[in-house]
PDB file of N, CA and C in Angstrom:
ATOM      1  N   UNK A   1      95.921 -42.866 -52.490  1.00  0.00           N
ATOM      2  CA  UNK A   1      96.718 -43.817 -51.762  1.00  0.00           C
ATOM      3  C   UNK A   1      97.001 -43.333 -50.352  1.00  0.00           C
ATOM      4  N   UNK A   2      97.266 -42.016 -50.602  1.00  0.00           N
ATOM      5  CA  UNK A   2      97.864 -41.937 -48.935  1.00  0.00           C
ATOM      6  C   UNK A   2      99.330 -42.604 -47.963  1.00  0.00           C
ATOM      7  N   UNK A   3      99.710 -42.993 -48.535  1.00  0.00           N
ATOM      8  CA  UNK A   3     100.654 -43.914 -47.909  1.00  0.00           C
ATOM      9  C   UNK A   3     102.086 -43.017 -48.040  1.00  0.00           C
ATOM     10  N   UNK A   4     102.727 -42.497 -47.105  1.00  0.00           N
ATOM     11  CA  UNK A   4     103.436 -41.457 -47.015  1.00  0.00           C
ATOM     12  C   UNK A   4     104.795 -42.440 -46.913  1.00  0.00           C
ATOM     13  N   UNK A   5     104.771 -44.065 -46.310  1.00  0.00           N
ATOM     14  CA  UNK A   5     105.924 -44.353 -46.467  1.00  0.00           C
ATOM     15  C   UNK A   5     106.436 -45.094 -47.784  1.00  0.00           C
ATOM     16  N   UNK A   6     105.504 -44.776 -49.259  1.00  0.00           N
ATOM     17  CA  UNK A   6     105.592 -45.516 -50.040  1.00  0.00           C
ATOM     18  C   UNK A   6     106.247 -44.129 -50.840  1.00  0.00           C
ATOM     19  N   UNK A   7     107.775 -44.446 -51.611  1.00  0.00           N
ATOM     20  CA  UNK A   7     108.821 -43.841 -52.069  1.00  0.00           C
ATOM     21  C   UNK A   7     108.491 -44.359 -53.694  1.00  0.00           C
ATOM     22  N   UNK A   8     108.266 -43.107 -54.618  1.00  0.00           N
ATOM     23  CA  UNK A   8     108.076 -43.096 -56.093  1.00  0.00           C
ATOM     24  C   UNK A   8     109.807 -42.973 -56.516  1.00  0.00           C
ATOM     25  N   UNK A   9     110.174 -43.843 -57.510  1.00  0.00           N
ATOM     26  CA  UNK A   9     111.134 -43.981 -58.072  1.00  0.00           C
ATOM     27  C   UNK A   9     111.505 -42.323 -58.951  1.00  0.00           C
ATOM     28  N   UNK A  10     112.333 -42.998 -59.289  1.00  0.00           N
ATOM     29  CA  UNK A  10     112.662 -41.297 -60.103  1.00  0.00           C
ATOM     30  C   UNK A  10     112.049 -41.492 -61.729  1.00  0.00           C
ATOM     31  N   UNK A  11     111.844 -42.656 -61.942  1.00  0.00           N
ATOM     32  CA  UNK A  11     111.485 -43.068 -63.322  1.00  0.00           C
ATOM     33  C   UNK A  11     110.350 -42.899 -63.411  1.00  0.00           C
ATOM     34  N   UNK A  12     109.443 -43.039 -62.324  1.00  0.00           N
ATOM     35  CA  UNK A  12     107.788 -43.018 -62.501  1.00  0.00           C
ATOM     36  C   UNK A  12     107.339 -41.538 -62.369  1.00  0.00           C
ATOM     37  N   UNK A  13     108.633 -40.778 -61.780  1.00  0.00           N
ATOM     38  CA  UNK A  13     108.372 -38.935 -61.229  1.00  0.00           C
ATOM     39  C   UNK A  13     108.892 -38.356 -62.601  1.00  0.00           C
ATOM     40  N   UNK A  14     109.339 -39.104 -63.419  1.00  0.00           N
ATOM     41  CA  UNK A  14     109.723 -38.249 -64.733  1.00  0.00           C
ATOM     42  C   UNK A  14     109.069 -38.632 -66.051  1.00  0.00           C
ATOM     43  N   UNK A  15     108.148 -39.621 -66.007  1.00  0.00           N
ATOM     44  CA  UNK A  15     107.168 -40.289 -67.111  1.00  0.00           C
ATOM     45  C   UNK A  15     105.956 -39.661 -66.354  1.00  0.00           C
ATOM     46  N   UNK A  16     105.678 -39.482 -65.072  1.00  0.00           N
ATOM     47  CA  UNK A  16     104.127 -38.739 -64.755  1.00  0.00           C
ATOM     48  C   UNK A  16     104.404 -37.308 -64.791  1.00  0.00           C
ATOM     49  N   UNK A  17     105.599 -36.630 -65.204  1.00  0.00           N
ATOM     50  CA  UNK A  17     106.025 -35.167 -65.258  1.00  0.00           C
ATOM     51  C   UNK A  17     105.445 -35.570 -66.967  1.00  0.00           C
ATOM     52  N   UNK A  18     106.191 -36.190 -67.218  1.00  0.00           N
ATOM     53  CA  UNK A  18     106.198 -36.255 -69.148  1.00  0.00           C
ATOM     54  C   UNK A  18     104.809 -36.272 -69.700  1.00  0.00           C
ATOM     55  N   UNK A  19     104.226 -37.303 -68.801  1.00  0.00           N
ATOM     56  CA  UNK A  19     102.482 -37.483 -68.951  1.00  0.00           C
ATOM     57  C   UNK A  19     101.692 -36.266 -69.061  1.00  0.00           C
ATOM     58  N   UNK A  20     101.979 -35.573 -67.885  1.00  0.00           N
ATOM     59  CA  UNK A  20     100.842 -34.312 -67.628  1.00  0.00           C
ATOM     60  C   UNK A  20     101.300 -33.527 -69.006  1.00  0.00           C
ATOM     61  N   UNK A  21     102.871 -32.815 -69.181  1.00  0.00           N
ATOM     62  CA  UNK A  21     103.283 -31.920 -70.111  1.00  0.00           C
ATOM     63  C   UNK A  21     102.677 -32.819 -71.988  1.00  0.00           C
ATOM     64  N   UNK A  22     102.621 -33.545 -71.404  1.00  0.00           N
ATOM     65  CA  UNK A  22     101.782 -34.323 -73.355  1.00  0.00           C
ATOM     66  C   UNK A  22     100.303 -33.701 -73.091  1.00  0.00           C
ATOM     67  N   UNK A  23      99.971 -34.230 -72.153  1.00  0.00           N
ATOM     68  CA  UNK A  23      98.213 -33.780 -71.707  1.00  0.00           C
ATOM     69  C   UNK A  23      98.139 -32.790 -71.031  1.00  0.00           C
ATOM     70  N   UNK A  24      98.871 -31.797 -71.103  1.00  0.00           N
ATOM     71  CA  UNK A  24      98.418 -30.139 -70.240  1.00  0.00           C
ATOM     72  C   UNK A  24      97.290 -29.815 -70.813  1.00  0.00           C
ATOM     73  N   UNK A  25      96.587 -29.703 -71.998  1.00  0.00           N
ATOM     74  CA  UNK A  25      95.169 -29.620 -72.526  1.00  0.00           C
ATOM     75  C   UNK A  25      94.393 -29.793 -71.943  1.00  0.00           C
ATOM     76  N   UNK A  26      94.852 -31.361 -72.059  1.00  0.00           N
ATOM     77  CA  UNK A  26      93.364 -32.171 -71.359  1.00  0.00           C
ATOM     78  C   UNK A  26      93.081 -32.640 -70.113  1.00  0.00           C
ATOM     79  N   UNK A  27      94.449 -32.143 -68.653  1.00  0.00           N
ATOM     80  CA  UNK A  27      94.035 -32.504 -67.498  1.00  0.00           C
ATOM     81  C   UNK A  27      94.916 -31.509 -67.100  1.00  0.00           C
ATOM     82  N   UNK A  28      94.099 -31.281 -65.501  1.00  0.00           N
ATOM     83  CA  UNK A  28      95.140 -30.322 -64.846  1.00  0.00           C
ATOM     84  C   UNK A  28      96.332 -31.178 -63.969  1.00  0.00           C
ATOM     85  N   UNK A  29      96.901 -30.700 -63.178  1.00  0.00           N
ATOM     86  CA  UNK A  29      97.862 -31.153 -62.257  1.00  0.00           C
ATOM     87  C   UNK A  29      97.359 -31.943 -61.324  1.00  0.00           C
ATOM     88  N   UNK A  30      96.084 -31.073 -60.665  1.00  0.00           N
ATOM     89  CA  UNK A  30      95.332 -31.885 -59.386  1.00  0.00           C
ATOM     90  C   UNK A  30      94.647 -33.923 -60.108  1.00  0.00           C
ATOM     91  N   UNK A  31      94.308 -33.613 -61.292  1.00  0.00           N
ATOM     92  CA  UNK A  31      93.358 -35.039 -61.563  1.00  0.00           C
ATOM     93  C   UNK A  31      94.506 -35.750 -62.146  1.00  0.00           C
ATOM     94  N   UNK A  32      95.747 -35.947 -62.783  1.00  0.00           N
ATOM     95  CA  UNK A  32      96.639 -36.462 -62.319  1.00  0.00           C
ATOM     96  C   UNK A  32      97.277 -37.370 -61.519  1.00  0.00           C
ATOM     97  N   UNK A  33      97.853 -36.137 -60.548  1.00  0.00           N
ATOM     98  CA  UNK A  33      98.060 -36.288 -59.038  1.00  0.00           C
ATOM     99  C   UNK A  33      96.854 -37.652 -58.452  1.00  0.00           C
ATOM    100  N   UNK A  34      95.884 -36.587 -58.665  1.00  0.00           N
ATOM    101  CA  UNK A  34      94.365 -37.956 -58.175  1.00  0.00           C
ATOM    102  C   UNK A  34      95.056 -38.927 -58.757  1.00  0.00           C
ATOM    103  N   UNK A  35      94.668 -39.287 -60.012  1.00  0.00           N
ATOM    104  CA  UNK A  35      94.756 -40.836 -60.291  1.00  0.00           C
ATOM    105  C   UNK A  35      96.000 -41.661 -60.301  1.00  0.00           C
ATOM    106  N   UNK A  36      96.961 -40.643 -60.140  1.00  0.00           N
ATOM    107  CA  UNK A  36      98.516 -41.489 -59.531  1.00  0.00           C
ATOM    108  C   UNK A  36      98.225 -42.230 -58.093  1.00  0.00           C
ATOM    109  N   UNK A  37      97.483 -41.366 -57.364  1.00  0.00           N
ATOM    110  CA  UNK A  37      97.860 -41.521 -55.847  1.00  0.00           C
ATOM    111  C   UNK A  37      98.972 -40.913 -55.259  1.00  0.00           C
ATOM    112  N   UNK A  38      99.002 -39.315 -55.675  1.00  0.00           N
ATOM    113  CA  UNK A  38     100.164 -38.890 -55.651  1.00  0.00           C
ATOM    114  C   UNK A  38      99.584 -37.565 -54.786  1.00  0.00           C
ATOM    115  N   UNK A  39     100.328 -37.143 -53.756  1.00  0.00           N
ATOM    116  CA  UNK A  39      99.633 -35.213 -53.233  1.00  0.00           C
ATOM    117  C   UNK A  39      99.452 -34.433 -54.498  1.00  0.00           C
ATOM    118  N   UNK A  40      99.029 -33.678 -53.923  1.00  0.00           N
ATOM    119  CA  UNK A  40      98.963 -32.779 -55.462  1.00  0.00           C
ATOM    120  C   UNK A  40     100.610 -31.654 -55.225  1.00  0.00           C
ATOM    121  N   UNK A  41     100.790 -31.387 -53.933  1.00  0.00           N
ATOM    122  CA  UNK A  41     101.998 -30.842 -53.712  1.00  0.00           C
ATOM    123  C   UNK A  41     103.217 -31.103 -54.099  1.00  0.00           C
ATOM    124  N   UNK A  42     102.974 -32.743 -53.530  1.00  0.00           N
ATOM    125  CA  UNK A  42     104.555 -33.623 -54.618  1.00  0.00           C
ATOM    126  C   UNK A  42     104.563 -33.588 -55.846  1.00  0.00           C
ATOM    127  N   UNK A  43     103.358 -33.964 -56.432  1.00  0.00           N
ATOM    128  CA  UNK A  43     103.080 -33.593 -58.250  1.00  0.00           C
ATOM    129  C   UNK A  43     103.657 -32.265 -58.607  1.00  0.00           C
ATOM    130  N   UNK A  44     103.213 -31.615 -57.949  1.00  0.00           N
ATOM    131  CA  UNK A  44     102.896 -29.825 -58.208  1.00  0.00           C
ATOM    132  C   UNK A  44     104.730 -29.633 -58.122  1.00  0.00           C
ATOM    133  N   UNK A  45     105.639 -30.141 -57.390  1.00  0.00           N
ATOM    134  CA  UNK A  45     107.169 -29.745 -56.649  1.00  0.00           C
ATOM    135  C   UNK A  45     107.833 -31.081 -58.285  1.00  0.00           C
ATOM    136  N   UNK A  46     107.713 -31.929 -58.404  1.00  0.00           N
ATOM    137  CA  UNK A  46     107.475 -32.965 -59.321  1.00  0.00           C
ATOM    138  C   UNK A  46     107.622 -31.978 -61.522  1.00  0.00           C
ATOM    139  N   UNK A  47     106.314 -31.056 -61.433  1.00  0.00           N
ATOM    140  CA  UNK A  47     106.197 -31.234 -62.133  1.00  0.00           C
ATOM    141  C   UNK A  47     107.142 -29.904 -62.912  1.00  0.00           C
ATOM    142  N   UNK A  48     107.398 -29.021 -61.387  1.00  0.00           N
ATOM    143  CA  UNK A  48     108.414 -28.002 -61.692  1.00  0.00           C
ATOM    144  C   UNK A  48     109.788 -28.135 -61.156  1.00  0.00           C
ATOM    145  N   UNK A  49     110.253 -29.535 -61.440  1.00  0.00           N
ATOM    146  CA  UNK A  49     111.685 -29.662 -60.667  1.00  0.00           C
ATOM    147  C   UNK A  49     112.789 -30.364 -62.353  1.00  0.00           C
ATOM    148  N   UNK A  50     113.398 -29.497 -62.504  1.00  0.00           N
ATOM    149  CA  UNK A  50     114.008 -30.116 -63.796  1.00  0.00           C
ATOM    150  C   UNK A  50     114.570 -31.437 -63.703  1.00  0.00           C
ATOM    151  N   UNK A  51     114.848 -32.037 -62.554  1.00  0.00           N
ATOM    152  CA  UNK A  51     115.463 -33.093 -62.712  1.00  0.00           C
ATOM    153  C   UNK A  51     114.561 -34.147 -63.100  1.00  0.00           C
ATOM    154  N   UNK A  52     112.956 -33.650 -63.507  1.00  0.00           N
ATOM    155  CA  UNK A  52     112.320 -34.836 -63.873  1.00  0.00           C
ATOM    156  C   UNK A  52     111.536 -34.464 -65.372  1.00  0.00           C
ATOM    157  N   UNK A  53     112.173 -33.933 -66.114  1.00  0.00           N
ATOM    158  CA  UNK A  53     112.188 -33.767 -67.159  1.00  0.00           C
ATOM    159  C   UNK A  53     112.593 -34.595 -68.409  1.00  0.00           C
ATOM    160  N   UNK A  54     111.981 -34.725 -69.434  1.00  0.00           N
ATOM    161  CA  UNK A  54     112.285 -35.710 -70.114  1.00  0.00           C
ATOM    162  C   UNK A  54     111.817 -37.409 -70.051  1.00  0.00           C
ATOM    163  N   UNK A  55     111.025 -37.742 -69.496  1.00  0.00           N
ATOM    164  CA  UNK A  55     110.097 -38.752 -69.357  1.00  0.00           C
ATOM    165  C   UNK A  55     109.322 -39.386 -70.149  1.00  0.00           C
ATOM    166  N   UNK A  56     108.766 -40.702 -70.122  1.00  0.00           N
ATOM    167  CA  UNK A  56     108.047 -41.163 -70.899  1.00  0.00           C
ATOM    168  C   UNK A  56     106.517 -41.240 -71.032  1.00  0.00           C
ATOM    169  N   UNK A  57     105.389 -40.268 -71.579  1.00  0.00           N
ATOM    170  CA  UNK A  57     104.508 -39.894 -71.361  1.00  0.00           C
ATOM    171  C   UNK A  57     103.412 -41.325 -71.495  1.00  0.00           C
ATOM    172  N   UNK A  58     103.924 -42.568 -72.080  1.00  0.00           N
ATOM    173  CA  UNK A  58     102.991 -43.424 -72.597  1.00  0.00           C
ATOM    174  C   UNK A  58     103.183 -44.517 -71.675  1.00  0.00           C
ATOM    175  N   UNK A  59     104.191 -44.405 -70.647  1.00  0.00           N
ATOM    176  CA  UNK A  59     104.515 -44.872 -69.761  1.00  0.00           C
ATOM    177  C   UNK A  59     103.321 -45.046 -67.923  1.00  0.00           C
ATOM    178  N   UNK A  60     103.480 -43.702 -68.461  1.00  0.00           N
ATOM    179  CA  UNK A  60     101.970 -43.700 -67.587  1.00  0.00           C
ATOM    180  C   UNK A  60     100.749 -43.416 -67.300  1.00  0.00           C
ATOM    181  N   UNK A  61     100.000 -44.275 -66.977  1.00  0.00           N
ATOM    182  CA  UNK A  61      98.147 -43.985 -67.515  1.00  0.00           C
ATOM    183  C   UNK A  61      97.720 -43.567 -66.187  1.00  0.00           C
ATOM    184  N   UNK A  62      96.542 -43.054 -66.275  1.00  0.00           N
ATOM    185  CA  UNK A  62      95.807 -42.182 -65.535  1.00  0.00           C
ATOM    186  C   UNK A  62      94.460 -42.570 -65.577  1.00  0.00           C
ATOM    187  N   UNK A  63      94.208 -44.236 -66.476  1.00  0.00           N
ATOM    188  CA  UNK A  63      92.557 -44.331 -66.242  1.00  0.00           C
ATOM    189  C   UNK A  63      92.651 -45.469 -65.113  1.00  0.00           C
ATOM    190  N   UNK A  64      91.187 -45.059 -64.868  1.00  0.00           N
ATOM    191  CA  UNK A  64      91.048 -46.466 -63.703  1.00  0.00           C
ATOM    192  C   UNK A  64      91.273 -47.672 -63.741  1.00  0.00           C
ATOM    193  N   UNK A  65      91.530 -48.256 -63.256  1.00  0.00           N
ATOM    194  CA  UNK A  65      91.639 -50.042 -63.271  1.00  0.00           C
ATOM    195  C   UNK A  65      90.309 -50.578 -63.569  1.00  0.00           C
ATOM    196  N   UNK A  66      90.660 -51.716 -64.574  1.00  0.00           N
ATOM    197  CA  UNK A  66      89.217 -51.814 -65.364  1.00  0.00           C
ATOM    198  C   UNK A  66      89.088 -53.580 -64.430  1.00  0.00           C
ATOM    199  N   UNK A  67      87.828 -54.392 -64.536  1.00  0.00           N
ATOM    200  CA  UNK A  67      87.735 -55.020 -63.591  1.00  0.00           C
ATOM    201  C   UNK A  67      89.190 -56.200 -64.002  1.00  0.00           C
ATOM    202  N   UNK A  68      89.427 -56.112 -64.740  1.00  0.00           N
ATOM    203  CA  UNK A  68      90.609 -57.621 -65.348  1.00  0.00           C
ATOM    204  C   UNK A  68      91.592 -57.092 -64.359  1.00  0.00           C
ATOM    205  N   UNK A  69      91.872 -55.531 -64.230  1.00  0.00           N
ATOM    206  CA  UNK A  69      93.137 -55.088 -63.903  1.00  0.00           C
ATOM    207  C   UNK A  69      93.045 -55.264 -62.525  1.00  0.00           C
ATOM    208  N   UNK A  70      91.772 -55.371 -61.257  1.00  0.00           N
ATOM    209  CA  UNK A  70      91.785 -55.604 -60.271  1.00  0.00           C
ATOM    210  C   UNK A  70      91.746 -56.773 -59.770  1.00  0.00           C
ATOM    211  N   UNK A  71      91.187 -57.756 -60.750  1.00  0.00           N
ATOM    212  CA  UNK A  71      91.387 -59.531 -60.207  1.00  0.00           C
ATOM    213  C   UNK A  71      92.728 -59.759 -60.358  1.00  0.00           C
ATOM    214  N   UNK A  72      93.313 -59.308 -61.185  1.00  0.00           N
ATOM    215  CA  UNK A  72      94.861 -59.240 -61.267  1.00  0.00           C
ATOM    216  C   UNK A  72      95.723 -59.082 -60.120  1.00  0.00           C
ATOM    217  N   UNK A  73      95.486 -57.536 -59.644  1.00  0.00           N
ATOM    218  CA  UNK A  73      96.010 -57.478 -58.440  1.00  0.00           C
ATOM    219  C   UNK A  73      95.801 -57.995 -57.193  1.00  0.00           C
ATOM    220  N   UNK A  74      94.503 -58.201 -57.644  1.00  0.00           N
ATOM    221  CA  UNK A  74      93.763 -59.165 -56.103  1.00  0.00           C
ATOM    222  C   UNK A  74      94.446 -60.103 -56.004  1.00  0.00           C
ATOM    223  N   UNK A  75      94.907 -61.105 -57.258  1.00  0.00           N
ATOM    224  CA  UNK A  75      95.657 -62.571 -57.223  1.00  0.00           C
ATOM    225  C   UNK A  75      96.774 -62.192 -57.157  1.00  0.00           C
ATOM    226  N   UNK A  76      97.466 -61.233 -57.193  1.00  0.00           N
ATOM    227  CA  UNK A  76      99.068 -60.828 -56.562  1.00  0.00           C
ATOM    228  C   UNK A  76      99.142 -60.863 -55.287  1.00  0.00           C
ATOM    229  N   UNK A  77      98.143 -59.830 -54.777  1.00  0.00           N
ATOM    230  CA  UNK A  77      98.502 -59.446 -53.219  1.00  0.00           C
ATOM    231  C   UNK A  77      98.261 -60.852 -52.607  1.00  0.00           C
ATOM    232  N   UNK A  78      96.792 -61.869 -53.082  1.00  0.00           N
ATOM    233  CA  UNK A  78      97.298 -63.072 -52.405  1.00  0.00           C
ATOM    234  C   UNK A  78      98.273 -63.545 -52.550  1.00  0.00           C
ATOM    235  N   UNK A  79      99.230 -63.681 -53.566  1.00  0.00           N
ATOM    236  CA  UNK A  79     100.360 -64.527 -53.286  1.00  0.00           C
ATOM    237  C   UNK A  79     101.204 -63.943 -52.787  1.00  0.00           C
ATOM    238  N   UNK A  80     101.483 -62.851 -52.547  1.00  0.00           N
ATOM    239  CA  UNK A  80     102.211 -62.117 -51.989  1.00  0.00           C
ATOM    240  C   UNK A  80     101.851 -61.917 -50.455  1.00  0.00           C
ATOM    241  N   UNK A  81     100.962 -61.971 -49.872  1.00  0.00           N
ATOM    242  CA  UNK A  81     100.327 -62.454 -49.171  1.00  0.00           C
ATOM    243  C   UNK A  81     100.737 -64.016 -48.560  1.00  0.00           C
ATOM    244  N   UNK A  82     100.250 -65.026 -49.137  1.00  0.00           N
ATOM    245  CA  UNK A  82     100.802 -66.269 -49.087  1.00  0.00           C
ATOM    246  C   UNK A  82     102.654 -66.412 -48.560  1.00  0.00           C
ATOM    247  N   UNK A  83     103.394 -65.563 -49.514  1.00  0.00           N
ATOM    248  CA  UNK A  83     104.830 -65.665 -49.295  1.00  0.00           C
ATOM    249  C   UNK A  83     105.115 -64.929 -47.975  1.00  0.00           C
ATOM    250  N   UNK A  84     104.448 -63.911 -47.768  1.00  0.00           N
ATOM    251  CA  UNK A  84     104.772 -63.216 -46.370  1.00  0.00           C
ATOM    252  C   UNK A  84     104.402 -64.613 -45.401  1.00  0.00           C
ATOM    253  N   UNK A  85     103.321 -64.626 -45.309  1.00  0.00           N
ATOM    254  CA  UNK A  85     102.738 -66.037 -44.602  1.00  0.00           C
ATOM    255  C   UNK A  85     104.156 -66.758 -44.207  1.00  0.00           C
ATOM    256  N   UNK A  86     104.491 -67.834 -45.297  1.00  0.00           N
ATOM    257  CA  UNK A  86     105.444 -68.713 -45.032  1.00  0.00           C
ATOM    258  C   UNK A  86     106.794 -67.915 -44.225  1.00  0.00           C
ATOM    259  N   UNK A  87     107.116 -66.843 -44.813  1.00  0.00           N
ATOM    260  CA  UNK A  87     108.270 -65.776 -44.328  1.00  0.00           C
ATOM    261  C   UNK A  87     108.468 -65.748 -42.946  1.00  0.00           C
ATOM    262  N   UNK A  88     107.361 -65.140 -42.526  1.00  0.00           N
ATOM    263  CA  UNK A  88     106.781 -64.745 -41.112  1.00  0.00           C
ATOM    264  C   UNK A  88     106.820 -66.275 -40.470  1.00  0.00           C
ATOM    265  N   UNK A  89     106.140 -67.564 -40.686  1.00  0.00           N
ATOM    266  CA  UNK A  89     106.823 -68.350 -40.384  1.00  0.00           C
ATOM    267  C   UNK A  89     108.201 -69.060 -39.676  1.00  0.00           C
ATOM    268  N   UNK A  90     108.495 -69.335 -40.912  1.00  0.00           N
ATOM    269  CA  UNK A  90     110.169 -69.318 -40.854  1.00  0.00           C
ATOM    270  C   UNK A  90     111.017 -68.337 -40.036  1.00  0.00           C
ATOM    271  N   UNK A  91     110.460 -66.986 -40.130  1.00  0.00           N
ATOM    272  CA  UNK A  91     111.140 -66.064 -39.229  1.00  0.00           C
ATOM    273  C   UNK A  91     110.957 -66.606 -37.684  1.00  0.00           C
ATOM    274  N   UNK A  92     109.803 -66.774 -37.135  1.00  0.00           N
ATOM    275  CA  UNK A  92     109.859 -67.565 -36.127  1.00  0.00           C
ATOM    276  C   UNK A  92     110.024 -68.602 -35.469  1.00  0.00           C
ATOM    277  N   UNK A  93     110.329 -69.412 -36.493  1.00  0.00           N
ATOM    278  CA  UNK A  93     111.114 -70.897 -36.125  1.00  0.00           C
ATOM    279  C   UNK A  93     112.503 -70.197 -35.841  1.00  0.00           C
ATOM    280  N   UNK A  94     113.079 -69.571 -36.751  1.00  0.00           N
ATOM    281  CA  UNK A  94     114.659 -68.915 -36.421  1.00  0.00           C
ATOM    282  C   UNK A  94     114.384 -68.700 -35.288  1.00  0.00           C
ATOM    283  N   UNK A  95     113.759 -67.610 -35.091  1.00  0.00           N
ATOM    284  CA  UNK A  95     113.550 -67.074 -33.636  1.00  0.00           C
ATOM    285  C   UNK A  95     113.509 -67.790 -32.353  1.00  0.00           C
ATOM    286  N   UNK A  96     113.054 -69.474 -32.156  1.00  0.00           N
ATOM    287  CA  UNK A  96     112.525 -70.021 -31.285  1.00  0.00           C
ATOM    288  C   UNK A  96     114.332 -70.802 -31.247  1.00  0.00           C
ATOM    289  N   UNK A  97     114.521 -71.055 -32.598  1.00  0.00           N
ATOM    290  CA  UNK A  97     116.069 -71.937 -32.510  1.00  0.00           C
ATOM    291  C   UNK A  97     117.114 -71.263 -31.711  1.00  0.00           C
ATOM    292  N   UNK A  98     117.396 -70.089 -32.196  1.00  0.00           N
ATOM    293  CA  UNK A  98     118.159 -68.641 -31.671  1.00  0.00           C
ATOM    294  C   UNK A  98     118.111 -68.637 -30.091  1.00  0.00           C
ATOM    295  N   UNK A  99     116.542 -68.860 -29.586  1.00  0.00           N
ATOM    296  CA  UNK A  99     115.781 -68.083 -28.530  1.00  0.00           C
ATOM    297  C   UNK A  99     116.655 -69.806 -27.583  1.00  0.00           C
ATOM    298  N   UNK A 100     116.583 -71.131 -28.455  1.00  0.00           N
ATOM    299  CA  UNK A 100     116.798 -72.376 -27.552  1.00  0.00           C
ATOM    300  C   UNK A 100     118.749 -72.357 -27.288  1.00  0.00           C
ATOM    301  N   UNK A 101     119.082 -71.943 -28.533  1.00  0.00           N
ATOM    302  CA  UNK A 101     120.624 -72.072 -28.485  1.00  0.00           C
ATOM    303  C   UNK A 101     121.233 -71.178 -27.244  1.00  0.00           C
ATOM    304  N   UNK A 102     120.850 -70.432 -27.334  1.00  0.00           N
ATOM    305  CA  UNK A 102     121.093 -69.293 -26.606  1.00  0.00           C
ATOM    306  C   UNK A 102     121.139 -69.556 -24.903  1.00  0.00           C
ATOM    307  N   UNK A 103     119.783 -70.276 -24.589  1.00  0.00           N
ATOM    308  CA  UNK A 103     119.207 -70.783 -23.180  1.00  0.00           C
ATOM    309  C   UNK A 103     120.178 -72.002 -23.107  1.00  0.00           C
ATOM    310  N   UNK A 104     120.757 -72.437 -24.317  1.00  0.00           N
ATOM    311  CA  UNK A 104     121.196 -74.066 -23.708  1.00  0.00           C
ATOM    312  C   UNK A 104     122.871 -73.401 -23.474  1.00  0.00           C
ATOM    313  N   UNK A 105     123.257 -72.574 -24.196  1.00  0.00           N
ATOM    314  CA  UNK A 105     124.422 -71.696 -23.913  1.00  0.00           C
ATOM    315  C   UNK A 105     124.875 -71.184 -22.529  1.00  0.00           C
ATOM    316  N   UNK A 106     123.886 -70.656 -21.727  1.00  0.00           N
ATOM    317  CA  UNK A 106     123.974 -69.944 -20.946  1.00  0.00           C
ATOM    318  C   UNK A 106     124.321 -71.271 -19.631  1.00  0.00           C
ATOM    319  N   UNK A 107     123.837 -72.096 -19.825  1.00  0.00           N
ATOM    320  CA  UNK A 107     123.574 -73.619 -19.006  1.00  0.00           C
ATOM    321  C   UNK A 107     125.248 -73.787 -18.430  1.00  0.00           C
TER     322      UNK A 107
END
């Protein structure tokens, strides 16, 4: 992912702590980390910080998105997408009303 301004809840940092400690066997820290979209540093600070202890290991998966799971999201982000649309909109009609009241104020 990469996305440094995107903030993991404390619930998802203590079910992907819980995850790895069920599967310490069968994955390390780094492939994990990979398939969260997570640093491996935050994982790594994550997976030795007690406050995220006790988690739900079935809570979170680590396989890829299978193709159902990406048309899925594809048809989210459009509508989500779509709603920004109208948002962004509307934000600028405010803006133009604001921008007229204001000019007829000053009159």
């Amino acid at each position: 992912m990469g996305n440094h301004n995107y903030k993991f809840t404390e619930e998802f940092k203590r079910d992907a702590v819980a995850y790895y400690h069920a599967h310490r066997s069968e994955v390390s820290q780094a492939q994990v980390a990979k398939n969260l979209g997570v640093s491996l540093s935050a994982y790594h600070r994550w997976v030795h910080s007690p406050a995220y202890s006790g988690g739900n290991a079935e809570a979170v998966t680590t396989s890829e998105p299978g193709p159902g799971d990406l048309e899925a999201e594809n048809l989210r982000l459009k509508k989500e997408n779509d709603r920004l649309k109208e948002e962004r909109e509307i934000l600028k009609k405010a803006a133009a009303f604001f921008a007229n009241e204001e000019m007829a104020q000053r009159k």
